[in-house]
PDB file of N, CA and C in Angstrom:
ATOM      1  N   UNK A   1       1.782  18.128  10.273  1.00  0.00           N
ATOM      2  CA  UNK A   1       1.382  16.722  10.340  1.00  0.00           C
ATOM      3  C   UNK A   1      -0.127  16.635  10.154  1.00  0.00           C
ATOM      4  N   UNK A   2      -0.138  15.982   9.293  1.00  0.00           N
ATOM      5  CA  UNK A   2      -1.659  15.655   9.187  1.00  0.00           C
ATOM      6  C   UNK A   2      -2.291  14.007   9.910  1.00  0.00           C
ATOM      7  N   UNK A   3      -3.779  14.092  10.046  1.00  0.00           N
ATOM      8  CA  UNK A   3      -4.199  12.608   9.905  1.00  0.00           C
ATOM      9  C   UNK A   3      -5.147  12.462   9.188  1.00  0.00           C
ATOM     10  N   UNK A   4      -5.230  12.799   7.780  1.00  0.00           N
ATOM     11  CA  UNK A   4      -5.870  12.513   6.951  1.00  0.00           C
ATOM     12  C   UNK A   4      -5.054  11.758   5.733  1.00  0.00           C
ATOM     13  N   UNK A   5      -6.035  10.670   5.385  1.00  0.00           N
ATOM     14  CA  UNK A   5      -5.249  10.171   3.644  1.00  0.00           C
ATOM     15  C   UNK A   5      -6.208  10.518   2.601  1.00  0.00           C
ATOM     16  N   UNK A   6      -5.878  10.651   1.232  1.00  0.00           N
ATOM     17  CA  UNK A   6      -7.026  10.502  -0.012  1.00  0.00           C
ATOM     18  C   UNK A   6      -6.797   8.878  -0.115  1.00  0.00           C
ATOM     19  N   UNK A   7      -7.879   8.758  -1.144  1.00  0.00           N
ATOM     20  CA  UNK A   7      -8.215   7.676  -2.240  1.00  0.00           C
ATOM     21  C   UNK A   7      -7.536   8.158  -3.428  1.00  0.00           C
ATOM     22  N   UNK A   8      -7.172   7.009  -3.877  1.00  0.00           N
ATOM     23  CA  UNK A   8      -7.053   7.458  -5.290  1.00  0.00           C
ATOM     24  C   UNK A   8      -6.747   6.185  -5.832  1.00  0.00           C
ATOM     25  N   UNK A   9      -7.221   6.250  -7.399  1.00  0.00           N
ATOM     26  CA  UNK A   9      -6.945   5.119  -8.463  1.00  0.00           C
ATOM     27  C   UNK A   9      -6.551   4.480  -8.854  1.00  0.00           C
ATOM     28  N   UNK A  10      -6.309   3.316  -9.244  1.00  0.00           N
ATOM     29  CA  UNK A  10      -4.874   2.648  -9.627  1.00  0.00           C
ATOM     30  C   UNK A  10      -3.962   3.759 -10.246  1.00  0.00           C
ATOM     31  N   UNK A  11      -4.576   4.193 -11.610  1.00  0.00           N
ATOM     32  CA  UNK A  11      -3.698   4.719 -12.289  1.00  0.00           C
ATOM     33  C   UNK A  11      -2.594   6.155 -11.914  1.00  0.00           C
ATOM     34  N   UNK A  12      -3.192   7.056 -10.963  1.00  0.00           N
ATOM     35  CA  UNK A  12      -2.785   7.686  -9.853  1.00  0.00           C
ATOM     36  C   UNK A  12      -1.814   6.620  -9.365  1.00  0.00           C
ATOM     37  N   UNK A  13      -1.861   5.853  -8.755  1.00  0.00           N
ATOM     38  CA  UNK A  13      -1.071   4.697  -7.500  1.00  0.00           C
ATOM     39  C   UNK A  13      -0.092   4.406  -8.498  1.00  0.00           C
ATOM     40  N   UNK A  14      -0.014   4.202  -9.608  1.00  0.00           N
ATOM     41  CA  UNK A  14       1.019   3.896 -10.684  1.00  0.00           C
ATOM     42  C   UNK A  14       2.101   5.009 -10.924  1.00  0.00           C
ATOM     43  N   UNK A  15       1.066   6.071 -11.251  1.00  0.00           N
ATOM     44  CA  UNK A  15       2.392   7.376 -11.702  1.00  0.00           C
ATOM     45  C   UNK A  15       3.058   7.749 -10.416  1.00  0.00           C
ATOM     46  N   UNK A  16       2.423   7.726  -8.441  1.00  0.00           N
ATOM     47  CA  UNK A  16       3.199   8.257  -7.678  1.00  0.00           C
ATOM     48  C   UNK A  16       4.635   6.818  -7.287  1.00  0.00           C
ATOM     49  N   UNK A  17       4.270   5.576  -7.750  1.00  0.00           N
ATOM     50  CA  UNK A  17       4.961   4.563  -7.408  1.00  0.00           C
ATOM     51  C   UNK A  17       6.073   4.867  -8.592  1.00  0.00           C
ATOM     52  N   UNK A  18       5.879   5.278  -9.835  1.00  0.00           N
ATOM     53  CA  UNK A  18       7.101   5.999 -11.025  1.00  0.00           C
ATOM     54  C   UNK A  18       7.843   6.597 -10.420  1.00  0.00           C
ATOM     55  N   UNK A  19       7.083   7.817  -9.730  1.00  0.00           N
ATOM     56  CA  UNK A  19       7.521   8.696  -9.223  1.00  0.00           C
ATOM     57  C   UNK A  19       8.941   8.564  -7.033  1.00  0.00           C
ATOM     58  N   UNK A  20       8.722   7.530  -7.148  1.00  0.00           N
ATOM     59  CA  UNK A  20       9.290   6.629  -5.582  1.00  0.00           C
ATOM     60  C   UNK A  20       8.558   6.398  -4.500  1.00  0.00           C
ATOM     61  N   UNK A  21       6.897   6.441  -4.891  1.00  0.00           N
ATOM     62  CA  UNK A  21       6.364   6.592  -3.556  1.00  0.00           C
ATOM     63  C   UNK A  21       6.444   4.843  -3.103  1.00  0.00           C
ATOM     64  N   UNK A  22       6.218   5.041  -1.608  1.00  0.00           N
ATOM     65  CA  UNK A  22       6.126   3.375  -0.932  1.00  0.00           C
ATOM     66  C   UNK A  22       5.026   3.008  -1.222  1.00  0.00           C
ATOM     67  N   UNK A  23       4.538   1.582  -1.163  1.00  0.00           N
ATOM     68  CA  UNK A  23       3.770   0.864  -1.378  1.00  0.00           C
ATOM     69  C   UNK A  23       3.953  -0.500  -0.553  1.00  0.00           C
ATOM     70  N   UNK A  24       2.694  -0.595   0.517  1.00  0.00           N
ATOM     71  CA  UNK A  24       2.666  -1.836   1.233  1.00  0.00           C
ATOM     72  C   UNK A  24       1.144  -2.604   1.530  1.00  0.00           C
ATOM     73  N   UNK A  25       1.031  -3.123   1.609  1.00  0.00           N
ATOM     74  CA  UNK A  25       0.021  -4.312   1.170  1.00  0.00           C
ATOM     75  C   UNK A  25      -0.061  -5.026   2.114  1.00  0.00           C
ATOM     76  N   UNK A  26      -1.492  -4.814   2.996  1.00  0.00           N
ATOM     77  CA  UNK A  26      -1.861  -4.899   4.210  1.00  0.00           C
ATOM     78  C   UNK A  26      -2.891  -6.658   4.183  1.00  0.00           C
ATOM     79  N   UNK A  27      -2.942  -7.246   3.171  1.00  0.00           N
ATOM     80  CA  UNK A  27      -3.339  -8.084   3.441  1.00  0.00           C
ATOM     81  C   UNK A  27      -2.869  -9.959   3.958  1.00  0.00           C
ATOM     82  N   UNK A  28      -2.949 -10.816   4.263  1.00  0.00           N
ATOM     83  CA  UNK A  28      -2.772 -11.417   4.727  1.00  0.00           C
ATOM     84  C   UNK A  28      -1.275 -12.267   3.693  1.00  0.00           C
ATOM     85  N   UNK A  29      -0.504 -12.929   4.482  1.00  0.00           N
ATOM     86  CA  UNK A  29       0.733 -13.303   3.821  1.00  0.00           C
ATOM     87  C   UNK A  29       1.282 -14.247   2.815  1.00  0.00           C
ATOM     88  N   UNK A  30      -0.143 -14.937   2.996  1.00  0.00           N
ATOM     89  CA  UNK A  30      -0.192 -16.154   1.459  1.00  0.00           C
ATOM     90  C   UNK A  30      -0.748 -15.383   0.241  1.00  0.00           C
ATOM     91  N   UNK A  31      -1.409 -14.616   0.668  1.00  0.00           N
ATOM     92  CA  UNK A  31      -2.472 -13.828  -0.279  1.00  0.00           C
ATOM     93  C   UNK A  31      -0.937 -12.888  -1.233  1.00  0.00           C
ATOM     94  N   UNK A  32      -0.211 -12.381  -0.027  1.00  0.00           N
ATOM     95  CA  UNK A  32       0.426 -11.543  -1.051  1.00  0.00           C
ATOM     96  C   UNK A  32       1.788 -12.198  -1.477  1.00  0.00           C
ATOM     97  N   UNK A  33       1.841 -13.985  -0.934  1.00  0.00           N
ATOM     98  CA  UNK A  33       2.778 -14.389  -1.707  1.00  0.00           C
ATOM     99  C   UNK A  33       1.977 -14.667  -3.217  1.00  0.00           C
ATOM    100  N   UNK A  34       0.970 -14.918  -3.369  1.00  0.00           N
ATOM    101  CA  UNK A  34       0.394 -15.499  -4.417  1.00  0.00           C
ATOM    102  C   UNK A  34       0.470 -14.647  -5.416  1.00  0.00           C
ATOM    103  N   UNK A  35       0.922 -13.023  -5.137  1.00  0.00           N
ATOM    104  CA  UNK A  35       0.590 -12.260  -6.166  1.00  0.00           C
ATOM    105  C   UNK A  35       0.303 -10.619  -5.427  1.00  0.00           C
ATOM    106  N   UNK A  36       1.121  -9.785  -6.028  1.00  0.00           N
ATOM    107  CA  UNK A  36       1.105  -8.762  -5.119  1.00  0.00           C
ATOM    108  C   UNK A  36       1.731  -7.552  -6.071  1.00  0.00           C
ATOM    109  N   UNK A  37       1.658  -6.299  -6.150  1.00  0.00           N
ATOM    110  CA  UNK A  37       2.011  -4.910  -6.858  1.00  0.00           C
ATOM    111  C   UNK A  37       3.393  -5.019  -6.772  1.00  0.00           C
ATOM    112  N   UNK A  38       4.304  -4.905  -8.103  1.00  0.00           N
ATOM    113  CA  UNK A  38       5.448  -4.911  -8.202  1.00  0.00           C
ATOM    114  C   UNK A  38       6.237  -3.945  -6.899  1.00  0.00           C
ATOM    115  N   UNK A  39       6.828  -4.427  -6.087  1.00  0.00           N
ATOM    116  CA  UNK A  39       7.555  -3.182  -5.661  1.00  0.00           C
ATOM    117  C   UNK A  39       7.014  -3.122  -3.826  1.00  0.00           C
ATOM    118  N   UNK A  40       5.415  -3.678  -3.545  1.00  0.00           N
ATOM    119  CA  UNK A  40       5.155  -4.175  -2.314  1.00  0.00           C
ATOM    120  C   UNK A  40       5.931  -4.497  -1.179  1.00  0.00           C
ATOM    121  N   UNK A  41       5.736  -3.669  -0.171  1.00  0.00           N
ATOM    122  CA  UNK A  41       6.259  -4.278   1.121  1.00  0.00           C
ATOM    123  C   UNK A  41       4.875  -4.995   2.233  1.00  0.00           C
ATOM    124  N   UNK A  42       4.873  -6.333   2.551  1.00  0.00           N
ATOM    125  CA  UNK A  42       4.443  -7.049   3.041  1.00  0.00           C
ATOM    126  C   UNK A  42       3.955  -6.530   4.651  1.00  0.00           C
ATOM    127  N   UNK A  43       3.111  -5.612   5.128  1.00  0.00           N
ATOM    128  CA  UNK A  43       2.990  -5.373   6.492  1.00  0.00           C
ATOM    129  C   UNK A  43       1.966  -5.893   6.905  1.00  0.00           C
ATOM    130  N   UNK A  44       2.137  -5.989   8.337  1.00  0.00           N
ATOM    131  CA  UNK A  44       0.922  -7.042   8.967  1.00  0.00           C
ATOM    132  C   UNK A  44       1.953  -6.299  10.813  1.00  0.00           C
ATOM    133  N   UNK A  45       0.726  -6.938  11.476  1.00  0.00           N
ATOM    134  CA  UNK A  45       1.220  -6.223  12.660  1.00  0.00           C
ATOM    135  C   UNK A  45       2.828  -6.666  13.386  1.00  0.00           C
ATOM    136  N   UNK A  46       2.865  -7.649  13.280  1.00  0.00           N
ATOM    137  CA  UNK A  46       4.118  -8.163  13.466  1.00  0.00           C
ATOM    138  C   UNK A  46       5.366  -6.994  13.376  1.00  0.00           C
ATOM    139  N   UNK A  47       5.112  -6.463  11.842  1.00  0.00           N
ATOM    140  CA  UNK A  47       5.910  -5.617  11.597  1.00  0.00           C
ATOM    141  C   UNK A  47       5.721  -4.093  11.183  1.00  0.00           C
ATOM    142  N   UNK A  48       4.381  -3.992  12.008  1.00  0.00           N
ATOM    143  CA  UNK A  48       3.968  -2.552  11.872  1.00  0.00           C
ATOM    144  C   UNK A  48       5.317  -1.901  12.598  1.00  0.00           C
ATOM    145  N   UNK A  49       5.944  -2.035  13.617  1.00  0.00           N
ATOM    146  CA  UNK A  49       6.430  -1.151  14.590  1.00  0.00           C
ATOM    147  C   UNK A  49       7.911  -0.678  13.984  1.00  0.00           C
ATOM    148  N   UNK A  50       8.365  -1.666  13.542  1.00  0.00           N
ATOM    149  CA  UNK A  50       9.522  -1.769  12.775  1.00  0.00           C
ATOM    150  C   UNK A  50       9.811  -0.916  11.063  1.00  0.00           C
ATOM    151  N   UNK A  51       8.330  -1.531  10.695  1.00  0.00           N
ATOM    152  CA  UNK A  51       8.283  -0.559   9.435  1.00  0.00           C
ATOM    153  C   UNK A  51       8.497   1.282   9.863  1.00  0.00           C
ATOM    154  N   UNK A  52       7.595   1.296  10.664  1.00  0.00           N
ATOM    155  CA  UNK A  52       7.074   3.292  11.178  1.00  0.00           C
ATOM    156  C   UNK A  52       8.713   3.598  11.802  1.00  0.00           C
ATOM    157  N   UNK A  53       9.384   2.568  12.349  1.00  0.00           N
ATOM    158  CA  UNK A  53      10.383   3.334  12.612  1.00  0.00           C
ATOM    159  C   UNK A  53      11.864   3.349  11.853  1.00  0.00           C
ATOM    160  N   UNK A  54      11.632   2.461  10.676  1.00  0.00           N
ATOM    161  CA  UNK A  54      12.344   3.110   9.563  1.00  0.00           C
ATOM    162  C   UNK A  54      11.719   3.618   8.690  1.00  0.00           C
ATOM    163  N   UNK A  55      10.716   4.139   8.729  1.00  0.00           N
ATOM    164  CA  UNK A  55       9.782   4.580   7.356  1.00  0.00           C
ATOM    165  C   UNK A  55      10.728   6.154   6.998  1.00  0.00           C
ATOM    166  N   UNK A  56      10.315   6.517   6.138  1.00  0.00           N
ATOM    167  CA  UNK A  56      10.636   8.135   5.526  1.00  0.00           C
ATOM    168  C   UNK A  56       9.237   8.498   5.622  1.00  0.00           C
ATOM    169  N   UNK A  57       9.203   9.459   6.427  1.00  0.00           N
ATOM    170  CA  UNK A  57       7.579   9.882   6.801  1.00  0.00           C
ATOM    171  C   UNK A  57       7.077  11.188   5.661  1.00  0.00           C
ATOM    172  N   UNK A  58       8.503  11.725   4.866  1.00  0.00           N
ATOM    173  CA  UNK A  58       7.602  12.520   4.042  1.00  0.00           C
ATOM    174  C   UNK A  58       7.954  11.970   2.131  1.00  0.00           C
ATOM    175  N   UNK A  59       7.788  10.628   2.030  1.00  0.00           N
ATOM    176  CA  UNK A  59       7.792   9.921   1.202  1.00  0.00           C
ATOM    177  C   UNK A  59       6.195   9.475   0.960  1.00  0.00           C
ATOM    178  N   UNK A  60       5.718   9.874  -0.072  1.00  0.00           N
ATOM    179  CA  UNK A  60       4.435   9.262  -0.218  1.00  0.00           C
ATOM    180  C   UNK A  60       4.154   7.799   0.272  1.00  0.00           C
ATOM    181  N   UNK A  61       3.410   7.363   0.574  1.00  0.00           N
ATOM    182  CA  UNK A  61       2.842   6.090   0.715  1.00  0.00           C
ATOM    183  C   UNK A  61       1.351   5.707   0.677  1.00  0.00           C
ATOM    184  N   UNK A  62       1.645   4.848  -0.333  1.00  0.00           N
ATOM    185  CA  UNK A  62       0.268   3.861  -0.749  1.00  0.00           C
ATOM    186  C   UNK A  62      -0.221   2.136   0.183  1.00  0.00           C
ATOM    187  N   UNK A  63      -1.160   2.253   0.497  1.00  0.00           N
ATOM    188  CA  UNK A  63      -1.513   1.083   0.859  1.00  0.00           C
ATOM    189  C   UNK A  63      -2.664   0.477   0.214  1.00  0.00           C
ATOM    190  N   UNK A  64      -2.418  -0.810   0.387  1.00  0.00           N
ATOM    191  CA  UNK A  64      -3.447  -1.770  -0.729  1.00  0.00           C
ATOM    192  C   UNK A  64      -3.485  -2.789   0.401  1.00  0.00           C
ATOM    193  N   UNK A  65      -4.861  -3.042   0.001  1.00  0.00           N
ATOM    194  CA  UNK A  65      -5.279  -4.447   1.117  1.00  0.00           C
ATOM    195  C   UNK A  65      -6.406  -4.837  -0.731  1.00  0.00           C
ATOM    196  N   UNK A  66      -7.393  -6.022  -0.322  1.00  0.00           N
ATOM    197  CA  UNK A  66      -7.924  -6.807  -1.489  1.00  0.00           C
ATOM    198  C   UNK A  66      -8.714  -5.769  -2.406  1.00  0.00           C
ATOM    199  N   UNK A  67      -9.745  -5.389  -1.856  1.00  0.00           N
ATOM    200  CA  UNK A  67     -10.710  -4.673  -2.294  1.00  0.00           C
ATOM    201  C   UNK A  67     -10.887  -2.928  -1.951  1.00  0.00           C
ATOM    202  N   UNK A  68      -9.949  -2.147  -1.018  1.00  0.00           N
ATOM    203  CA  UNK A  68     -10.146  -0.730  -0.825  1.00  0.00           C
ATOM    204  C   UNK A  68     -10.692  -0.487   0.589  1.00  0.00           C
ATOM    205  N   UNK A  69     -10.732  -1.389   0.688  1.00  0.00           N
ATOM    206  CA  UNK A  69     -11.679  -0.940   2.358  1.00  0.00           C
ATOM    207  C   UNK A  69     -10.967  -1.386   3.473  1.00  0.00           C
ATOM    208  N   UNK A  70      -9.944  -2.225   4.040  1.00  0.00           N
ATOM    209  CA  UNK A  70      -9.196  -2.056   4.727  1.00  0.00           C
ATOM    210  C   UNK A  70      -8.140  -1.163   5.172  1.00  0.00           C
ATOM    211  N   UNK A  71      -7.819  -0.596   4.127  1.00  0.00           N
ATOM    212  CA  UNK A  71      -6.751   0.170   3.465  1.00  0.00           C
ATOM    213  C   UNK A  71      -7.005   1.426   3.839  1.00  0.00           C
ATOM    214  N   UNK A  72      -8.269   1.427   4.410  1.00  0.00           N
ATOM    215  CA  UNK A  72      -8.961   3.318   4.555  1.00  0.00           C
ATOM    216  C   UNK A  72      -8.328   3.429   6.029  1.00  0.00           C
ATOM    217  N   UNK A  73      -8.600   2.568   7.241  1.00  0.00           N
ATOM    218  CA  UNK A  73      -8.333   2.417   7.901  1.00  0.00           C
ATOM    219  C   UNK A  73      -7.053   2.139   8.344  1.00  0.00           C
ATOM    220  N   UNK A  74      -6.200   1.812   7.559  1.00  0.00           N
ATOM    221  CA  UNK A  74      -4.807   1.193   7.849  1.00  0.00           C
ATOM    222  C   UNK A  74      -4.020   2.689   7.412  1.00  0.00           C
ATOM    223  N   UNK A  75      -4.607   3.326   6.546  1.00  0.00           N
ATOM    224  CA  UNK A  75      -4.099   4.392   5.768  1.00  0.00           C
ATOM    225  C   UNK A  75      -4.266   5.544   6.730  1.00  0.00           C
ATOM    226  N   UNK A  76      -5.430   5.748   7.115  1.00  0.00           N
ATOM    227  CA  UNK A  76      -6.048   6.906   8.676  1.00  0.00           C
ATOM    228  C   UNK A  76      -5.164   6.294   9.653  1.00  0.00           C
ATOM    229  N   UNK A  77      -4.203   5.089   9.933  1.00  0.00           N
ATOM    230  CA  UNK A  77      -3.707   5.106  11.209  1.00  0.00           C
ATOM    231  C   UNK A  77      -2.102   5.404  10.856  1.00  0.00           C
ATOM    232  N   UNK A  78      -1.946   5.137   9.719  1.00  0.00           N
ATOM    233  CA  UNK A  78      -0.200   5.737   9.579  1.00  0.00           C
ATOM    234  C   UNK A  78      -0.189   7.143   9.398  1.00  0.00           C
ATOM    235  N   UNK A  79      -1.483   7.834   8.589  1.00  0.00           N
ATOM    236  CA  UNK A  79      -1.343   9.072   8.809  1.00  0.00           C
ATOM    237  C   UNK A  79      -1.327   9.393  10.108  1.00  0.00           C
ATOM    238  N   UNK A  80      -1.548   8.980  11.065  1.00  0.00           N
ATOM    239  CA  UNK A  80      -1.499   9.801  12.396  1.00  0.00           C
ATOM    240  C   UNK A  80      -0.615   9.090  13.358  1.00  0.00           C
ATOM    241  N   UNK A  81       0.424   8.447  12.733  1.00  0.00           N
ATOM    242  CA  UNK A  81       1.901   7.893  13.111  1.00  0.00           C
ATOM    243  C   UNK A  81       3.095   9.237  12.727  1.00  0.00           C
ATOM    244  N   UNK A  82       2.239  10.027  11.607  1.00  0.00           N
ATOM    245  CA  UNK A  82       3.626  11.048  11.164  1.00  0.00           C
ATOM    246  C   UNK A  82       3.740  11.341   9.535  1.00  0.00           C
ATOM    247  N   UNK A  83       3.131  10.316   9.315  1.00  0.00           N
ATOM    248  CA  UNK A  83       3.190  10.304   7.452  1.00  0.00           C
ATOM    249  C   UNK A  83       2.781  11.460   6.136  1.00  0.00           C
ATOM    250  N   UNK A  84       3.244  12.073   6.286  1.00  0.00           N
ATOM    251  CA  UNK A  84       2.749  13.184   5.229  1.00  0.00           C
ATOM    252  C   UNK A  84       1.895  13.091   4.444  1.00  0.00           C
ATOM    253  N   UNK A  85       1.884  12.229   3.358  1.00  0.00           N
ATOM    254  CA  UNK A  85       1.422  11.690   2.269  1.00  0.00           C
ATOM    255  C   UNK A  85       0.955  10.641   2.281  1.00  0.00           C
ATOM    256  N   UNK A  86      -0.157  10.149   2.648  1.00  0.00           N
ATOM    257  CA  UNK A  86      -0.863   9.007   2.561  1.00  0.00           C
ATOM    258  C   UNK A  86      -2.210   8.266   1.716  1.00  0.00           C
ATOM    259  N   UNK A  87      -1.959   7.201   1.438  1.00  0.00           N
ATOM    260  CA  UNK A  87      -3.198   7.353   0.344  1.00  0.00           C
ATOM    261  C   UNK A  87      -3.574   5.805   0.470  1.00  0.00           C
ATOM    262  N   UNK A  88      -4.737   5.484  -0.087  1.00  0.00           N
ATOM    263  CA  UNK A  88      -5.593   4.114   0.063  1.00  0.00           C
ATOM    264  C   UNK A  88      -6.030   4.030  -1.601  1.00  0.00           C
ATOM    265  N   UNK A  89      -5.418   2.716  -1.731  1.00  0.00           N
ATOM    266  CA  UNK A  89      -6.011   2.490  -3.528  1.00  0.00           C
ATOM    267  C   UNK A  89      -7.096   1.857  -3.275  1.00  0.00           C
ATOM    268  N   UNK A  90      -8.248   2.823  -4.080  1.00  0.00           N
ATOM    269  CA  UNK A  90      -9.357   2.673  -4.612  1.00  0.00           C
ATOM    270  C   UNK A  90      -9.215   0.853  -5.135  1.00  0.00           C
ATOM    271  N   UNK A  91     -10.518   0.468  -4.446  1.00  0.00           N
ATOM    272  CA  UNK A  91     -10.265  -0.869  -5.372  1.00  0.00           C
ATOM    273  C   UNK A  91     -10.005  -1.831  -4.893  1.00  0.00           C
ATOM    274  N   UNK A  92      -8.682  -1.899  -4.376  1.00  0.00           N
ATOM    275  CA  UNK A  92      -7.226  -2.466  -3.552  1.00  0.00           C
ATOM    276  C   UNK A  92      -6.867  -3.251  -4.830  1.00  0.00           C
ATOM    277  N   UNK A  93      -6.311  -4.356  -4.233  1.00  0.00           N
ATOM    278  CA  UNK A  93      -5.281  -5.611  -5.239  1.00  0.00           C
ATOM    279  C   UNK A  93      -6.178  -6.208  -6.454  1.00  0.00           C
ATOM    280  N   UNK A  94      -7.626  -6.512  -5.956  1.00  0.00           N
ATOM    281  CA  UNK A  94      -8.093  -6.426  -7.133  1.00  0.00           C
ATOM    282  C   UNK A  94      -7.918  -6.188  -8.707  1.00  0.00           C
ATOM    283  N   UNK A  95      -9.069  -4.551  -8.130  1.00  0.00           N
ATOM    284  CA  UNK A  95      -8.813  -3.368  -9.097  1.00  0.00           C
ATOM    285  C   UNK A  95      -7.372  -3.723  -9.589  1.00  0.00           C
ATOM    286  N   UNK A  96      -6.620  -3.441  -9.605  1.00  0.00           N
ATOM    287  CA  UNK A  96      -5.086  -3.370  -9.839  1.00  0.00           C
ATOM    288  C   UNK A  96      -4.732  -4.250 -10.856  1.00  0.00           C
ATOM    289  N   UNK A  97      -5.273  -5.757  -9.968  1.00  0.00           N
ATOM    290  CA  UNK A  97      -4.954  -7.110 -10.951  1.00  0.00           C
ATOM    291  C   UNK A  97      -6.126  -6.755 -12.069  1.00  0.00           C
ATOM    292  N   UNK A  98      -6.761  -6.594 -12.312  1.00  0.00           N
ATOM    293  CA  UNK A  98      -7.839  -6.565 -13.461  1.00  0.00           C
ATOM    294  C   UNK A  98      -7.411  -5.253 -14.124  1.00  0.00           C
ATOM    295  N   UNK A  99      -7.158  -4.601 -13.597  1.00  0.00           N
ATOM    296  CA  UNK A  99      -6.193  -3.492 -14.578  1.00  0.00           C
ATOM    297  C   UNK A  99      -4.901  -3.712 -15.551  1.00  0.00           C
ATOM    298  N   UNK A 100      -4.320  -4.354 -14.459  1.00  0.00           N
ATOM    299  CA  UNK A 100      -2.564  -4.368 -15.008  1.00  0.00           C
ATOM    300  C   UNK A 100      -2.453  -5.499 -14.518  1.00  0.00           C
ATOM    301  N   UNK A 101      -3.289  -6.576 -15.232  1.00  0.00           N
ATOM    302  CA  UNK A 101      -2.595  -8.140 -14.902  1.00  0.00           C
ATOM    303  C   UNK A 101      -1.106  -8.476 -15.300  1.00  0.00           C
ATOM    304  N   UNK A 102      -0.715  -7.773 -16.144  1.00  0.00           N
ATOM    305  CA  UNK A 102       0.868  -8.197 -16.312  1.00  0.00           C
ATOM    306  C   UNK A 102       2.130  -7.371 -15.267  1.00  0.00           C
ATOM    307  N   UNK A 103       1.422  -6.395 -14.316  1.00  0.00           N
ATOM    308  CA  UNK A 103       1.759  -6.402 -13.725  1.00  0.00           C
ATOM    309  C   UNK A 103       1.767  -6.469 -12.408  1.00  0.00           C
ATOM    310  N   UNK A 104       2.352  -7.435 -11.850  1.00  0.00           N
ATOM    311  CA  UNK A 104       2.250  -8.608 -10.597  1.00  0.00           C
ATOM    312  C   UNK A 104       3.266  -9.268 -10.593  1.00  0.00           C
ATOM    313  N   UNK A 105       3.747  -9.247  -9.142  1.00  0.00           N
ATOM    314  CA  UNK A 105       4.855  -9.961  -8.670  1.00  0.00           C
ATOM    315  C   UNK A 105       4.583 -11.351  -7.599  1.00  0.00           C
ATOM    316  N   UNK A 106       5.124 -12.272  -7.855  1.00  0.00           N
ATOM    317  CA  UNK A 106       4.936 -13.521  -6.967  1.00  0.00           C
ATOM    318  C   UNK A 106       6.128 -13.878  -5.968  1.00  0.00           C
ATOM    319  N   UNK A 107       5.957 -14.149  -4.878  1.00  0.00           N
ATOM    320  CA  UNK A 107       7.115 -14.966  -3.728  1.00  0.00           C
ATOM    321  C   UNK A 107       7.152 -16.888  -4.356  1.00  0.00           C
ATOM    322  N   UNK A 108       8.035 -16.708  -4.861  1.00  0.00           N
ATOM    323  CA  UNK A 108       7.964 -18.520  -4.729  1.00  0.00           C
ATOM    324  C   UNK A 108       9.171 -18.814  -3.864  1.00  0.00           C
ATOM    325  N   UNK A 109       8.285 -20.130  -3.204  1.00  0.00           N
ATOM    326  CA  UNK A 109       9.413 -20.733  -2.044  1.00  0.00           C
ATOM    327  C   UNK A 109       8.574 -20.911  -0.966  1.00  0.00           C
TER     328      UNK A 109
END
């Protein structure tokens, strides 16, 4: 068990999400209805407790908050929940959207 995560790039965050890693998106809940990484799970504390205890702890996982810097922190605390593989996108949702604007998913309703 570790409690360390890397950084890494969108484009990294793309090939391990090909590949099945999780992906959840730590920022606030209008924000990620408005527009959010194909494939996103919506966490916020509400449902931190619930996520960790169905998570697959040796399944990669990516977290994205707006800009990269929440995400360091959110990423250092699931690693030391159990998580094997943990990582913080460089950037966050941003980066991402200015990368791969066509790809983005919206909640309507």
């Amino acid at each position: 068990m570790t409690d360390t995560f890397q950084r890494i790039a969108p484009e990294q965050a793309r090939e391990l999400l090909a590949q099945g890693a999780q992906l959840v998106d730590i920022r606030d809940a209008q924000s990620f209805a408005n527009g959010h990484i194909p494939g996103a799970h919506h966490l916020d504390n509400q449902w931190l407790h619930a996520f960790i205890a169905q998570a697959d702890f040796d399944q990669p996982l990516i977290v994205n908050c707006y800009h990269g810097m929440s995400s360091q922190g959110a990423a250092a605390f699931l690693a030391q929940q159990g998580f094997s593989q943990v990582y913080s996108l460089e950037g966050g949702f941003e980066r991402w959207r200015l990368m791969y604007p066509q790809e983005l998913s919206r909640d309507f309703g």
